[in-house]
C-alpha atoms as a PDB file:
ATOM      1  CA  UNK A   1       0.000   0.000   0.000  1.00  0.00           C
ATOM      2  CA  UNK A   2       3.177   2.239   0.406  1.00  0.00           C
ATOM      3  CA  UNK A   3       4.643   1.770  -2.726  1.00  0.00           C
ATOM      4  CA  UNK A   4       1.045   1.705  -4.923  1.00  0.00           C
ATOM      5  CA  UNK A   5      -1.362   4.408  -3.991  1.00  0.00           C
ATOM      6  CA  UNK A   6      -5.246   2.267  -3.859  1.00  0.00           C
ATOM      7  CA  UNK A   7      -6.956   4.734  -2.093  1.00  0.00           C
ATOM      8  CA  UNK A   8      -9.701   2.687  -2.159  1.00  0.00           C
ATOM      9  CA  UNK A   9      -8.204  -0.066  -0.171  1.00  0.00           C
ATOM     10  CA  UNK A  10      -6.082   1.944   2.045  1.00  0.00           C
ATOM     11  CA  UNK A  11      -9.659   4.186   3.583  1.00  0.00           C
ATOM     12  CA  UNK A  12     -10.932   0.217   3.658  1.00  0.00           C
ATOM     13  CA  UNK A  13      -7.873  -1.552   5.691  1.00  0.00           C
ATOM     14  CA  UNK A  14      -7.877   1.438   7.679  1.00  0.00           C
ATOM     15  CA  UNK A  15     -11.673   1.481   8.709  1.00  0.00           C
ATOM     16  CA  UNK A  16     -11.372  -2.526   9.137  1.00  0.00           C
ATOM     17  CA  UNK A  17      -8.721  -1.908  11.806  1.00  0.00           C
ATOM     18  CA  UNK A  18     -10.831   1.208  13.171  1.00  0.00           C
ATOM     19  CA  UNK A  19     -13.990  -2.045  13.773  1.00  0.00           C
ATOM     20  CA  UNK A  20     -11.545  -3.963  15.132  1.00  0.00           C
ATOM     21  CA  UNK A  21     -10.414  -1.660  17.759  1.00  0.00           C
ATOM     22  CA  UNK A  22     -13.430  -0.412  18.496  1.00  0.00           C
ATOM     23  CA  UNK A  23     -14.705  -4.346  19.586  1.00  0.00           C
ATOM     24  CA  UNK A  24     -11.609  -4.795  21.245  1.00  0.00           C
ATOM     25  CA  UNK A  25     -12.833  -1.368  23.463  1.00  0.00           C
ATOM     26  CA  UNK A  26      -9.010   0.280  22.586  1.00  0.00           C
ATOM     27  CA  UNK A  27     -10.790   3.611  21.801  1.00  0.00           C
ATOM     28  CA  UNK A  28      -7.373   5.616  21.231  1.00  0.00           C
ATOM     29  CA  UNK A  29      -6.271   3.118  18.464  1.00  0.00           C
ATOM     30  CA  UNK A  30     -10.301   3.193  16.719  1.00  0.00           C
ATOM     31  CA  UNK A  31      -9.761   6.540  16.923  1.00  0.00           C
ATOM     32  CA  UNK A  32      -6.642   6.760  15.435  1.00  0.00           C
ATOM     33  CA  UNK A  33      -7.433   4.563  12.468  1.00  0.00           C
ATOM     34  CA  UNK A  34     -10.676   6.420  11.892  1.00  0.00           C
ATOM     35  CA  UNK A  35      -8.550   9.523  11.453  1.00  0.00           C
ATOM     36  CA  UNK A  36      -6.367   7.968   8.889  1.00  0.00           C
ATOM     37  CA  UNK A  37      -8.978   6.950   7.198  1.00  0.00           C
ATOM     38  CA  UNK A  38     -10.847   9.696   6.680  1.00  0.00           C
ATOM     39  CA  UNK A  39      -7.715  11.500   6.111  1.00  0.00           C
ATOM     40  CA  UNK A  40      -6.871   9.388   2.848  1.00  0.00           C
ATOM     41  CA  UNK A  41     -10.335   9.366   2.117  1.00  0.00           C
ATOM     42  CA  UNK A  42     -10.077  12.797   0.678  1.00  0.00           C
ATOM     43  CA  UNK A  43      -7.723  11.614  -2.171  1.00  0.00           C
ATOM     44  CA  UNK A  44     -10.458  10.287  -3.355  1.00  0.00           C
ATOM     45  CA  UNK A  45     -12.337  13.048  -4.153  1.00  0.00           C
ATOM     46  CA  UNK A  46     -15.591  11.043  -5.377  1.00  0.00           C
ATOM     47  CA  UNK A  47     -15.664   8.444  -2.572  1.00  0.00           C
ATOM     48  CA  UNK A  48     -19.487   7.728  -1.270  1.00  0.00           C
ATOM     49  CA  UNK A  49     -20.594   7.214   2.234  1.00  0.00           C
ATOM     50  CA  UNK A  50     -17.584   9.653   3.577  1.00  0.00           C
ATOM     51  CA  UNK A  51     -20.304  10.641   6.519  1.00  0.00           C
ATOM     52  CA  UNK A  52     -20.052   6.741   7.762  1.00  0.00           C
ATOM     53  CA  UNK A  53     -16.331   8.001   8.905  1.00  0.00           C
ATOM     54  CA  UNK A  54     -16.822  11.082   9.933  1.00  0.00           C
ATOM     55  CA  UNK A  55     -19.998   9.300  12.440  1.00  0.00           C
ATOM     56  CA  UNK A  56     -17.961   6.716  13.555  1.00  0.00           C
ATOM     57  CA  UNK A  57     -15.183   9.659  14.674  1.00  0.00           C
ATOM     58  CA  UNK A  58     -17.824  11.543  16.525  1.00  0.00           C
ATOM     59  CA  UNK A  59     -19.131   8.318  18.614  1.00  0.00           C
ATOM     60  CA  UNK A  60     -15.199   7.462  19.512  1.00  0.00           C
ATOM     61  CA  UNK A  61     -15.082  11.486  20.796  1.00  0.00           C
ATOM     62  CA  UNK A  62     -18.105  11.382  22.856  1.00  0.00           C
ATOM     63  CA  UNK A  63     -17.660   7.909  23.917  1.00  0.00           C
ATOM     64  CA  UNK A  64     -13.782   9.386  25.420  1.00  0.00           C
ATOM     65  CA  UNK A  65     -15.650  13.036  26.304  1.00  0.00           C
ATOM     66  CA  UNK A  66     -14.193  14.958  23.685  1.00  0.00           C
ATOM     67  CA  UNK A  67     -16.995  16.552  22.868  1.00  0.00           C
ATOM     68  CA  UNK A  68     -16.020  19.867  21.624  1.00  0.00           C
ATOM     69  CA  UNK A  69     -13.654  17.734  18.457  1.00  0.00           C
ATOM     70  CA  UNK A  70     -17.614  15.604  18.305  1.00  0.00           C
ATOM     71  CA  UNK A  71     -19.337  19.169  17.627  1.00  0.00           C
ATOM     72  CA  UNK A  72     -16.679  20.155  15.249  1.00  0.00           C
ATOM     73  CA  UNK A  73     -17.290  17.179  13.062  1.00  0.00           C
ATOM     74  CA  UNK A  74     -20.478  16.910  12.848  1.00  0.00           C
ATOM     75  CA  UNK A  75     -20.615  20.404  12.006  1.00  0.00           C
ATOM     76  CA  UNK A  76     -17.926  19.976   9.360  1.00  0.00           C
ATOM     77  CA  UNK A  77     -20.042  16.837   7.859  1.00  0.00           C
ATOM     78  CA  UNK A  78     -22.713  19.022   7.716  1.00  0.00           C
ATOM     79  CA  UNK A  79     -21.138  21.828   6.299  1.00  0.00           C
ATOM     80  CA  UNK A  80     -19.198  19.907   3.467  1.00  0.00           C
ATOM     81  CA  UNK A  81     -21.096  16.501   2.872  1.00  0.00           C
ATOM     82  CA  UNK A  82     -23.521  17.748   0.069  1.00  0.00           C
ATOM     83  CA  UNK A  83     -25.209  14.082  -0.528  1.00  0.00           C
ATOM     84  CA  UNK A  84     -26.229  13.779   3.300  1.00  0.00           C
ATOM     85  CA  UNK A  85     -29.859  12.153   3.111  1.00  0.00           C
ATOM     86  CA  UNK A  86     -32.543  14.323   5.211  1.00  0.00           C
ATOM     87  CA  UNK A  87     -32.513  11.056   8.228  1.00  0.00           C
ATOM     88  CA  UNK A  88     -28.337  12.260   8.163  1.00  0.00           C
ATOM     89  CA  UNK A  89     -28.910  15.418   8.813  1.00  0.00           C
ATOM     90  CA  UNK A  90     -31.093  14.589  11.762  1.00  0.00           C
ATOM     91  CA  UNK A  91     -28.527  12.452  13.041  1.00  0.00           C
ATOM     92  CA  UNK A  92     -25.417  14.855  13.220  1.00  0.00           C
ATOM     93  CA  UNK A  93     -28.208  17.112  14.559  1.00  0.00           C
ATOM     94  CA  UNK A  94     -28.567  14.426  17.150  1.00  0.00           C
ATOM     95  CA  UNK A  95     -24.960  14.182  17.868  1.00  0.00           C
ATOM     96  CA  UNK A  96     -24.520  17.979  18.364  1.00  0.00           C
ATOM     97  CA  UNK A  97     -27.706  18.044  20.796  1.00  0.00           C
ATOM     98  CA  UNK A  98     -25.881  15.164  22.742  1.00  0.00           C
ATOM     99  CA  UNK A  99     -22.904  16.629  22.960  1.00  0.00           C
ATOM    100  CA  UNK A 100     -23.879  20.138  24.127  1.00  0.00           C
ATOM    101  CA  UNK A 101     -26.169  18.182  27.037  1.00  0.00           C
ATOM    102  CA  UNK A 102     -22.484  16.920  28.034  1.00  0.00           C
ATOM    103  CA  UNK A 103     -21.191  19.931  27.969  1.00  0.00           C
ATOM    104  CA  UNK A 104     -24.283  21.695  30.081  1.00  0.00           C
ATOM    105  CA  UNK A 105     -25.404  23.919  27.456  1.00  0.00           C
ATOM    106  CA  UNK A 106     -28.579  22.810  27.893  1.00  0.00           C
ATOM    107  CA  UNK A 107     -30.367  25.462  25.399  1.00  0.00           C
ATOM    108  CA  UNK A 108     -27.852  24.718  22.865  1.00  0.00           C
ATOM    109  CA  UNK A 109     -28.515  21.093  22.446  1.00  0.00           C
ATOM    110  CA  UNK A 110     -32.360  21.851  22.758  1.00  0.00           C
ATOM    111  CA  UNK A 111     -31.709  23.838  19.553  1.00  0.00           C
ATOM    112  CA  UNK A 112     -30.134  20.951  17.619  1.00  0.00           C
ATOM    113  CA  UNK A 113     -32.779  18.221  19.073  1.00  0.00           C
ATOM    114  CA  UNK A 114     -35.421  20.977  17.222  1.00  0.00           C
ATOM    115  CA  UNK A 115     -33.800  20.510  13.684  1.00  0.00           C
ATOM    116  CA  UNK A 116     -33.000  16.539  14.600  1.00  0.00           C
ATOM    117  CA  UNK A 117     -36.612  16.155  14.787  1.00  0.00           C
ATOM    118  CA  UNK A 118     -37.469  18.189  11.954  1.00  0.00           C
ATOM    119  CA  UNK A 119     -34.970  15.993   9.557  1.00  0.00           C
ATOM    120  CA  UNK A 120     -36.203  12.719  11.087  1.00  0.00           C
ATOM    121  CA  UNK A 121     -38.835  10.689   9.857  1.00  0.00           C
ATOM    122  CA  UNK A 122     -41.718  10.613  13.315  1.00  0.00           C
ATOM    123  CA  UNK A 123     -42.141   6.496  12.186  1.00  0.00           C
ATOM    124  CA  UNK A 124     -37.948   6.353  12.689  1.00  0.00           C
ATOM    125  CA  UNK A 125     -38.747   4.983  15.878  1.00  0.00           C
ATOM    126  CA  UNK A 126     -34.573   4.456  16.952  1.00  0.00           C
ATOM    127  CA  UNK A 127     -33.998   7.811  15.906  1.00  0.00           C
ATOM    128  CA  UNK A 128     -36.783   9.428  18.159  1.00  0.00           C
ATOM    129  CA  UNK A 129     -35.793   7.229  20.963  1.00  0.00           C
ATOM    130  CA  UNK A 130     -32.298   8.446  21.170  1.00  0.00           C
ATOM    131  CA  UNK A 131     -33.496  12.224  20.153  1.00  0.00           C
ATOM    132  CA  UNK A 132     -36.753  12.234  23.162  1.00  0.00           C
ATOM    133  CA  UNK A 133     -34.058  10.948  26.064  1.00  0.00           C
ATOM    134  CA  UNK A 134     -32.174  13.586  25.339  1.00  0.00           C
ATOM    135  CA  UNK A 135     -34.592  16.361  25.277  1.00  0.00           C
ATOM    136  CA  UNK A 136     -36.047  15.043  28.576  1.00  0.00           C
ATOM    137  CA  UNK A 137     -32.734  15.440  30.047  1.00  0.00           C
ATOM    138  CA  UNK A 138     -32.159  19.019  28.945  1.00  0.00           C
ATOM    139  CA  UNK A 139     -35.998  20.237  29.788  1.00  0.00           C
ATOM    140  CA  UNK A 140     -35.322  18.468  33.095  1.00  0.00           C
ATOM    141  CA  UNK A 141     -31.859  19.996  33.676  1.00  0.00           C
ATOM    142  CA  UNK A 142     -33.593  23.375  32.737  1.00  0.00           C
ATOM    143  CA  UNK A 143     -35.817  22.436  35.689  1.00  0.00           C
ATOM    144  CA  UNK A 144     -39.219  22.067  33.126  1.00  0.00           C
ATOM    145  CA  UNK A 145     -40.062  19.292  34.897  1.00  0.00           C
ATOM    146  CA  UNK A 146     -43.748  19.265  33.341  1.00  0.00           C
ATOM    147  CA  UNK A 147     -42.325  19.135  29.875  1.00  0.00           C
ATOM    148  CA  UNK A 148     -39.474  16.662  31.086  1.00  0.00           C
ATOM    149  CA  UNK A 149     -42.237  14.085  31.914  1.00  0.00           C
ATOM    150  CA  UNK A 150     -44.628  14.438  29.371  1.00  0.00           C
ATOM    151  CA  UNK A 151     -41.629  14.020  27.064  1.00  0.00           C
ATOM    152  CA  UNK A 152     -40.490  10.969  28.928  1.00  0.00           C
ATOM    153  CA  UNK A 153     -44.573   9.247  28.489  1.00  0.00           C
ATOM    154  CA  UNK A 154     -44.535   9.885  24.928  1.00  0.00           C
ATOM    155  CA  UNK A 155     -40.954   7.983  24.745  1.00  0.00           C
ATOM    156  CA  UNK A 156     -42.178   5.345  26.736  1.00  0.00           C
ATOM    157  CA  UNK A 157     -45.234   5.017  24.662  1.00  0.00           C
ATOM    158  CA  UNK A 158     -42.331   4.371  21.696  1.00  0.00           C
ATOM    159  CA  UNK A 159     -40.230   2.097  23.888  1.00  0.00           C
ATOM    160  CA  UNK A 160     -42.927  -0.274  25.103  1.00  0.00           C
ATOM    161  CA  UNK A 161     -43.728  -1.091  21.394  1.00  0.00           C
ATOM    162  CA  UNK A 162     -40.425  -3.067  20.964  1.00  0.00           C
ATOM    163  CA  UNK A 163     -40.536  -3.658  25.251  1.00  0.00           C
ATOM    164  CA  UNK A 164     -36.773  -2.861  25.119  1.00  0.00           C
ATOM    165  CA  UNK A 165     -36.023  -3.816  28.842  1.00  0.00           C
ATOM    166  CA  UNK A 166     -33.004  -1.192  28.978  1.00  0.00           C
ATOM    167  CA  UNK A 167     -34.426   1.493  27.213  1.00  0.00           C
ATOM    168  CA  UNK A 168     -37.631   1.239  29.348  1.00  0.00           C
ATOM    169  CA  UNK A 169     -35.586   0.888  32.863  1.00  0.00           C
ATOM    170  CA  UNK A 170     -33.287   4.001  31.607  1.00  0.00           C
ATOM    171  CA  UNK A 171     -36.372   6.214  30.987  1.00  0.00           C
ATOM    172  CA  UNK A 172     -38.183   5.168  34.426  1.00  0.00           C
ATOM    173  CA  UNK A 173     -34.485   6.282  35.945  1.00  0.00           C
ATOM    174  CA  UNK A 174     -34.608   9.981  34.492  1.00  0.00           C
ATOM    175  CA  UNK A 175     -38.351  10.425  35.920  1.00  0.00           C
ATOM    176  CA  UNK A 176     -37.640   8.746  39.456  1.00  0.00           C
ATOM    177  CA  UNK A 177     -34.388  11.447  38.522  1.00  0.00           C
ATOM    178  CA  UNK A 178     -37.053  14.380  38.803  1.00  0.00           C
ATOM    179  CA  UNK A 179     -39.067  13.137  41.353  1.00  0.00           C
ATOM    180  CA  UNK A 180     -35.928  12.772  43.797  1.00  0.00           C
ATOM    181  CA  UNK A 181     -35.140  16.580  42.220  1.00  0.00           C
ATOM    182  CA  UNK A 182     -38.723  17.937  43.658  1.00  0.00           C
ATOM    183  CA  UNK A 183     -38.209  16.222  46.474  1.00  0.00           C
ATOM    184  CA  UNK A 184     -41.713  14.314  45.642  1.00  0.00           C
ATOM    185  CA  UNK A 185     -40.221  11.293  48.141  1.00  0.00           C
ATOM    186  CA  UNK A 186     -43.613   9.218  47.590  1.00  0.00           C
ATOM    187  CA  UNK A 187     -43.737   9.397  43.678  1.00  0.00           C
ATOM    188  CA  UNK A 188     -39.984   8.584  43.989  1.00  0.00           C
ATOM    189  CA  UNK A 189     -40.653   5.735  45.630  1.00  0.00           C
ATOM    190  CA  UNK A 190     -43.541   4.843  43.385  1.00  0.00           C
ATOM    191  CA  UNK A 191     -41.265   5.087  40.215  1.00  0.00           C
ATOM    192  CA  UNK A 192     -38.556   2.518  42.104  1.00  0.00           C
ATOM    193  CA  UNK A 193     -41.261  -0.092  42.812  1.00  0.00           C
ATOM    194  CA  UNK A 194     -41.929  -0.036  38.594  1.00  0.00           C
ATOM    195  CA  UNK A 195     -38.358   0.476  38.134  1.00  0.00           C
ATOM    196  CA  UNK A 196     -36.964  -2.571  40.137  1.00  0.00           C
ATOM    197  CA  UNK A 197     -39.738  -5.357  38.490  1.00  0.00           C
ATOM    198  CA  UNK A 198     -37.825  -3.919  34.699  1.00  0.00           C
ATOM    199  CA  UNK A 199     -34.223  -4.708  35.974  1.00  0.00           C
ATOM    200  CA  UNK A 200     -35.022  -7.958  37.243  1.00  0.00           C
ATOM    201  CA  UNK A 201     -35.451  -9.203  33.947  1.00  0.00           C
ATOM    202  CA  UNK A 202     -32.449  -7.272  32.065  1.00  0.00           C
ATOM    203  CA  UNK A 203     -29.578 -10.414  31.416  1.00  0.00           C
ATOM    204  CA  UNK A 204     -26.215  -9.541  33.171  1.00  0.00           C
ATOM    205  CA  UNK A 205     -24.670  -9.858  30.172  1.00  0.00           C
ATOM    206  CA  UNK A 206     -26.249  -6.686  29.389  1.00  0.00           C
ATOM    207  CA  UNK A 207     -23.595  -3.875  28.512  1.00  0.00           C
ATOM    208  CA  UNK A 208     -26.208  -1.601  29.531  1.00  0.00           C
ATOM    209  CA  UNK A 209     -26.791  -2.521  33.358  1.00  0.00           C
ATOM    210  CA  UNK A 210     -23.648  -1.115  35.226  1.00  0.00           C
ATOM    211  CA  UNK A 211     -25.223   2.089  33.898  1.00  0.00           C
ATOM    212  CA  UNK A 212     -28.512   1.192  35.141  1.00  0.00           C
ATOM    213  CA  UNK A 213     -27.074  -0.085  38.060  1.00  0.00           C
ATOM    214  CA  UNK A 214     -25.159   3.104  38.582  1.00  0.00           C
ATOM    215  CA  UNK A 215     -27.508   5.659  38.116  1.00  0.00           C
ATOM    216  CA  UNK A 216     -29.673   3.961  40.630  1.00  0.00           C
ATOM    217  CA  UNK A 217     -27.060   4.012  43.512  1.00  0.00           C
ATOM    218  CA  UNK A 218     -28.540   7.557  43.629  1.00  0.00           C
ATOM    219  CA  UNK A 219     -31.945   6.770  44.352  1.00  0.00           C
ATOM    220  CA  UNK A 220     -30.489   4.445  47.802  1.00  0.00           C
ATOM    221  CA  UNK A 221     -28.500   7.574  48.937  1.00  0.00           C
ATOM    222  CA  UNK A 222     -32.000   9.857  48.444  1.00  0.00           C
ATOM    223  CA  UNK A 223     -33.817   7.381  50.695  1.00  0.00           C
ATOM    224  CA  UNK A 224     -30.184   7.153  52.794  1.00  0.00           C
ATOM    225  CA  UNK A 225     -29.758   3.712  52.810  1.00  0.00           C
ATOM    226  CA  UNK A 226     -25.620   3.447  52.260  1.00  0.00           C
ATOM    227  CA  UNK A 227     -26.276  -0.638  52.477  1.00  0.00           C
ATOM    228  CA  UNK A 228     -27.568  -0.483  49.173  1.00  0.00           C
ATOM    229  CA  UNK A 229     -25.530   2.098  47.750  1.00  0.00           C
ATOM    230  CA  UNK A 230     -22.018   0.781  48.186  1.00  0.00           C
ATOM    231  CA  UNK A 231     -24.163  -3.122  47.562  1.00  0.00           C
ATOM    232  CA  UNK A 232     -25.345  -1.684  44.445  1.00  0.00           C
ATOM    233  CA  UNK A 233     -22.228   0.536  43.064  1.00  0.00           C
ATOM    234  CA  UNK A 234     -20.090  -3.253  43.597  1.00  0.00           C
ATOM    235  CA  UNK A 235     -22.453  -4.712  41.484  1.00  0.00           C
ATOM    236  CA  UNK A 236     -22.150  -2.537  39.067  1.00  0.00           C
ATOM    237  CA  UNK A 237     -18.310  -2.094  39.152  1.00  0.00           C
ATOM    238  CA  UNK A 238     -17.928  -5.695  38.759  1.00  0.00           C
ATOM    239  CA  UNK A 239     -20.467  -5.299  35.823  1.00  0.00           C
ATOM    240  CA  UNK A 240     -18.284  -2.514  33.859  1.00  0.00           C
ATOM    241  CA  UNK A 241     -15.045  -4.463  34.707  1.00  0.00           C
ATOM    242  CA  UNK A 242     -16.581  -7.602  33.013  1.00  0.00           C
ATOM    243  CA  UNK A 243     -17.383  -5.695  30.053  1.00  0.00           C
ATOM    244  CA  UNK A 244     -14.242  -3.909  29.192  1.00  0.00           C
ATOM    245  CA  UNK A 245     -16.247  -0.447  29.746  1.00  0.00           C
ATOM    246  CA  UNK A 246     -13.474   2.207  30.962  1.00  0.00           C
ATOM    247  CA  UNK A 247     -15.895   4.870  30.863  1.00  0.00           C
ATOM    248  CA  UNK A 248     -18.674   3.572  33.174  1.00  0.00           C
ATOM    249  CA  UNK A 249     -15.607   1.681  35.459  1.00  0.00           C
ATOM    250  CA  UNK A 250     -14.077   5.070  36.654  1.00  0.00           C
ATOM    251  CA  UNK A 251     -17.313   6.896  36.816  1.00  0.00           C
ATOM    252  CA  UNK A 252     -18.186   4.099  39.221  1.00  0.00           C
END
């Protein structure tokens, strides 16, 4: 490949090893074979499906919290990527709107999850389930509670269609999340009662649990039982370990 120049086949070997990485949960190595790839991809000045790269970049940066580098792609793909389909759009849109909620501007990402919506097909129902979490979480950062929930209803109106076990117990978590905010101790423990039947059924081998598991810890130390809290954070330590998931493992 160094002494022939197929572009072609270098932006292929070079995404292959960018897969492999990213299953092997080496995010600095994905990362840096996604660069090269997209790098050499502009040799090839007529190459399709360049926004595949570019997407695949922006989950590695948000994945490792670089999330200002995540905003300035997808705002690059959508600046430069003239054959993006309207669903693409909606999807950098989507990115952005995440990325911002990392970041706390709150407002900011609402703005993106506007045009996300707009771009995306109401029937695309993966697409609106990843776009309504996030606008619950920024109207209930923004303390609109109201709007938080009835956003969180309609989700789980979408959710219980496929009865996605995590998706379900994630969305329960963000209202008991509000509840605990208001200090509404009797809905909160309402919520937990529905919330604990879900996770009984969700398989360890779940990648998703440690988070669940996690982000529940909180509701123990709201009702001040440390038992359960340091019980529950092992659990879910062990969990992230098992799963290779350096993110969720320090956070822990």
């Amino acid at each position: 490949l160094n002494k022939w120049n197929f572009v072609d086949k270098k932006v292929k070997i070079y995404q292959l090893l960018g897969e492999i990485y990213y299953k092997a949960k080496d995010l600095n190595r994905e990362y840096y074979y996604y660069i090269k790839a997209l790098e050499i991809s502009y040799e090839h000045p007529n190459m399709k499906d360049r926004y595949k790269l570019i997407l695949r970049l922006v989950y590695n940066c948000i994945l490792t919290k670089k999330y200002q580098e995540a905003i300035r792609l997808c705002e690059f793909a959508l600046s430069t990527q003239e054959d993006l389909t309207d669903r693409q759009k909606g999807i950098f849109h989507y990115n952005l709107a995440l990325s911002y909620c990392y970041l706390e501007d709150y407002y900011a990402a609402i703005d993106h999850i506007i045009f996300a919506k707009y771009y995306i097909p109401c029937d695309s129902y993966q697409d609106m389930k990843k776009i309504l979490l996030v606008e619950g979480v920024c109207n209930s950062e923004i303390k609109n509670y109201d709007g938080a929930l009835r956003i969180y209803d309609k989700l789980l109106k979408i959710i219980e269609k496929d009865n996605n076990i995590e998706d379900i117990c994630l969305t329960y978590l963000n209202i008991l999340q509000i509840y605990m905010d208001i200090n509404n101790k009797s809905k909160a423990i309402e919520y937990y009662n529905i919330l604990s039947k879900h996770i009984d059924g969700i398989d360890e081998n779940s990648p998703s649990l440690s988070k669940i598991l996690y982000n529940l810890s909180d509701f123990y130390l709201y009702i001040n039982d440390k038992e359960a809290v340091e019980k529950t954070l092992n659990n879910a330590l062990f969990l992230a370990n098992k799963h290779k998931n350096n993110v969720m493992f320090t956070q822990i």
